[in-house]
N, C-alpha and C. Protein backbone atom coordinates (compact mmCIF):
# COMPACT_ATOMS: atom_id res chain seq x y z
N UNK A 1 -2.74 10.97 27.86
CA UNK A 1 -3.72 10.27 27.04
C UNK A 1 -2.99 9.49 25.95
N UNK A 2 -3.37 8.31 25.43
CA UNK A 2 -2.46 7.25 24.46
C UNK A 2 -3.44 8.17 22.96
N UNK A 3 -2.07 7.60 22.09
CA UNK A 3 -2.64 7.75 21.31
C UNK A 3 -3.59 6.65 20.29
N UNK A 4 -4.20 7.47 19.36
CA UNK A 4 -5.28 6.41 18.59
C UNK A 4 -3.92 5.79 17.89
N UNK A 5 -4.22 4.46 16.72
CA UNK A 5 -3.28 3.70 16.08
C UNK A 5 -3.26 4.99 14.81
N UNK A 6 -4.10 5.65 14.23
CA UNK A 6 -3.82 6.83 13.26
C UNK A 6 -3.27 7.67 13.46
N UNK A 7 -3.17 8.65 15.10
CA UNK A 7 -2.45 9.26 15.45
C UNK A 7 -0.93 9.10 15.46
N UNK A 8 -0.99 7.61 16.13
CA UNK A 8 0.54 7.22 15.85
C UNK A 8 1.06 7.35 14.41
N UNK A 9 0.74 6.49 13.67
CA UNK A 9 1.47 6.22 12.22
C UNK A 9 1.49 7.52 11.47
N UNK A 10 0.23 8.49 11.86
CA UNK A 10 0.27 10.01 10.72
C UNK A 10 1.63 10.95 11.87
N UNK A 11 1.49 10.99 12.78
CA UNK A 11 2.07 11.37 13.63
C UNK A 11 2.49 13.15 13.26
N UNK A 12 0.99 13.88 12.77
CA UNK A 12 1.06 14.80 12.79
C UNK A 12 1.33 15.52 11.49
N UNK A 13 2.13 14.13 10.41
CA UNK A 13 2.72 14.20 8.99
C UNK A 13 0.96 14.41 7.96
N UNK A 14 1.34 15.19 7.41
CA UNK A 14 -0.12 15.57 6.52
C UNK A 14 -0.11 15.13 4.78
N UNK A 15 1.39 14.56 4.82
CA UNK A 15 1.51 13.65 3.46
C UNK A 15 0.93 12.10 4.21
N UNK A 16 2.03 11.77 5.14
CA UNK A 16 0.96 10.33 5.62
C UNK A 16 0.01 10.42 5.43
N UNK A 17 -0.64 11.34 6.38
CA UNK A 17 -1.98 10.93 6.95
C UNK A 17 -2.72 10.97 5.32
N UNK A 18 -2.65 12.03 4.26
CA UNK A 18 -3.28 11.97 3.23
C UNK A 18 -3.37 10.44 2.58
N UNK A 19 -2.30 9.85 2.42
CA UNK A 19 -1.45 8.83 2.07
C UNK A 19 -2.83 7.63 2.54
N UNK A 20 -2.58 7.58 3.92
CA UNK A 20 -3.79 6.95 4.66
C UNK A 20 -5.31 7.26 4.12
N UNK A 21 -5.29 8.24 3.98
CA UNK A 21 -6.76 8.46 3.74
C UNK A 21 -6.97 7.96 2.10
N UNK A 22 -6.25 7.82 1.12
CA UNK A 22 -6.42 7.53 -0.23
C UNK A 22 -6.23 5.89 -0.18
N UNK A 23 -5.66 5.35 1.19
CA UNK A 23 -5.49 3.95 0.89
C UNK A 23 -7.06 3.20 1.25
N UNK A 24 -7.11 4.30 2.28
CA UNK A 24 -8.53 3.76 3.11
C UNK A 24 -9.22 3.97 2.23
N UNK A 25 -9.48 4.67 1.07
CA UNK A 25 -10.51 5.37 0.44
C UNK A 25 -10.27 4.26 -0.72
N UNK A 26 -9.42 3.30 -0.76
CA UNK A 26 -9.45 2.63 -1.84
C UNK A 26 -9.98 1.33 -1.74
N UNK A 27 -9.38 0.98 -0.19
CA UNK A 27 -9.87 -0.12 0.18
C UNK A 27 -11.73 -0.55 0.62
N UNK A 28 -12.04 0.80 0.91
CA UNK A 28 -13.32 0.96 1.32
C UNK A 28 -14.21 0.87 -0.18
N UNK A 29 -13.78 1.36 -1.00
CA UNK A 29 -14.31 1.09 -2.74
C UNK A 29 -14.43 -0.50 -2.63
N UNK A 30 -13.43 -1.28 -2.06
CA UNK A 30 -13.34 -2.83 -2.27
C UNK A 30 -13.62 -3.79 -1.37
N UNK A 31 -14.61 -2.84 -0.42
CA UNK A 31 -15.38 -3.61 0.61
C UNK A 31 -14.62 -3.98 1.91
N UNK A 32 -13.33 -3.21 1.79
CA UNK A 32 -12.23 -3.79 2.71
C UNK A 32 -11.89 -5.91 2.46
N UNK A 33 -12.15 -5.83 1.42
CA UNK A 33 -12.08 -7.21 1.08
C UNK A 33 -10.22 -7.13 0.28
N UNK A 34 -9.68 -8.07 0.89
CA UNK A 34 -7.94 -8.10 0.01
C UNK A 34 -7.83 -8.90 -1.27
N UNK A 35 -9.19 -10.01 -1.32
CA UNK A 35 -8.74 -10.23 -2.96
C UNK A 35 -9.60 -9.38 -3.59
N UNK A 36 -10.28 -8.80 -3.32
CA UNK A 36 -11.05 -7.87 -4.54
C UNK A 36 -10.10 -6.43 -4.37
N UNK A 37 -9.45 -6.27 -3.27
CA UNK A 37 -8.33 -5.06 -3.36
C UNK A 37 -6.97 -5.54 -4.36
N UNK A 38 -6.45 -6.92 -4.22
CA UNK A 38 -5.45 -7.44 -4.98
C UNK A 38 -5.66 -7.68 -6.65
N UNK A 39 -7.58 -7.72 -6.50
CA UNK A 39 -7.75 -7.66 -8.39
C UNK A 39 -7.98 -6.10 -8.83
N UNK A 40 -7.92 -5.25 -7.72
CA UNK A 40 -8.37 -3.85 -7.92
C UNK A 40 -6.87 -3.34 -8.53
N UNK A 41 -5.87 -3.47 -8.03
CA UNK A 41 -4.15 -3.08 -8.24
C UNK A 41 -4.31 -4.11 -9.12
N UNK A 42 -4.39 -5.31 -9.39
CA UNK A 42 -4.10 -5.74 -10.31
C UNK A 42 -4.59 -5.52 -11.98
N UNK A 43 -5.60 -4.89 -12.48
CA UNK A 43 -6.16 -4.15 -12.82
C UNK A 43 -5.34 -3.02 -13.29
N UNK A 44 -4.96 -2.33 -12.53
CA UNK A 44 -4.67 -1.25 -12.40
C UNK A 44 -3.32 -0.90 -13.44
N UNK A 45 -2.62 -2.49 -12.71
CA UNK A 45 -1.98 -3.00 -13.53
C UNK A 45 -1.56 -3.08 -15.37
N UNK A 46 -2.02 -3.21 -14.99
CA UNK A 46 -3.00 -4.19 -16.61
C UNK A 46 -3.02 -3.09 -17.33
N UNK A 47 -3.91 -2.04 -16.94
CA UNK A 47 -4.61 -0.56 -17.27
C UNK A 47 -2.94 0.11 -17.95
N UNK A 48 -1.98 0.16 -16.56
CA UNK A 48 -0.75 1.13 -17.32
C UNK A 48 0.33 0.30 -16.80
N UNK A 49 0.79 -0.69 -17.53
CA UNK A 49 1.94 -1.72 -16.94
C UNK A 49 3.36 -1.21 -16.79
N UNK A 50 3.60 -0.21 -17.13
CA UNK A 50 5.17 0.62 -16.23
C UNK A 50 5.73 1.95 -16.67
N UNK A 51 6.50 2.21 -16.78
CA UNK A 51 7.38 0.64 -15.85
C UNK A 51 7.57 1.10 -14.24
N UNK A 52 7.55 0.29 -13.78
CA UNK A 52 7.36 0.07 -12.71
C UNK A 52 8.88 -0.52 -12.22
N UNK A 53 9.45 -0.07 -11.03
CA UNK A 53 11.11 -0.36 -10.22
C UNK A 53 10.98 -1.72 -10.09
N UNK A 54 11.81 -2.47 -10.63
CA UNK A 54 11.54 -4.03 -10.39
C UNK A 54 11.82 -4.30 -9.06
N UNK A 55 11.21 -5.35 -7.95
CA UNK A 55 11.52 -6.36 -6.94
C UNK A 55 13.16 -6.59 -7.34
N UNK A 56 14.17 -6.00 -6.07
CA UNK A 56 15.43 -6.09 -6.01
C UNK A 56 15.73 -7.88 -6.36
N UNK A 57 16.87 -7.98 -6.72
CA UNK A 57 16.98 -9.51 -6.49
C UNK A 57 17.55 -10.04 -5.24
N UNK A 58 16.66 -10.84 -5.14
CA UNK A 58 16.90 -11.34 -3.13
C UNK A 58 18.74 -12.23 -3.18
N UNK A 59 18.86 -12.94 -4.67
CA UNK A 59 19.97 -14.06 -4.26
C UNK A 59 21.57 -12.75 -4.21
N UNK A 60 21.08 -11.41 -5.22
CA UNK A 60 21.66 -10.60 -5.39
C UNK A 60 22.46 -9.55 -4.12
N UNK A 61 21.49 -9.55 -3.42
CA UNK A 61 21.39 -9.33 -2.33
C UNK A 61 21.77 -9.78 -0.72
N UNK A 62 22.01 -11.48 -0.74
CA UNK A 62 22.08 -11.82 0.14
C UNK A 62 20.84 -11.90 1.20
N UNK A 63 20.05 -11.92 0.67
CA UNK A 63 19.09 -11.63 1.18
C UNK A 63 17.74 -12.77 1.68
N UNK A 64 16.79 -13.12 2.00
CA UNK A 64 15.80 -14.06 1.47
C UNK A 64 14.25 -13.61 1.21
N UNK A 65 13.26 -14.10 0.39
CA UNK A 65 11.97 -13.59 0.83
C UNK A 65 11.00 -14.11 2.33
N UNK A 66 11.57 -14.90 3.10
CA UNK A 66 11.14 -15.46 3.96
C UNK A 66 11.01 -14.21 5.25
């Protein structure tokens, strides 16, 4: 039998799957809509601003954002 796409990604892990269920549970607060999820974190933001691990530097890195 295949598995469901949740089965896969929790894959039995009960921090994932929790993980999953608090994202779903957040997104579902925001209609499953991504800019009202992107002003929801952003917000959130705002609320307690850090500090927070900065975005590595890409030129630092060798790296690109592409």
């Amino acid at each position: 039998m295949a598995k469901t796409t949740d089965e896969f990604y929790d894959d039995g892990d009960e921090v994932i799957a929790e993980i999953r269920a608090v994202r779903h549970a957040i997104s579902e607060r925001c209609d499953h809509d991504p800019e009202k999820l992107v002003a929801y974190y952003m917000e959130l933001e705002r609320d307690d601003p850090g500090p927070y691990i900065p975005a590595p530097d890409l030129k630092a890195t060798g790296r690109s954002a592409a």
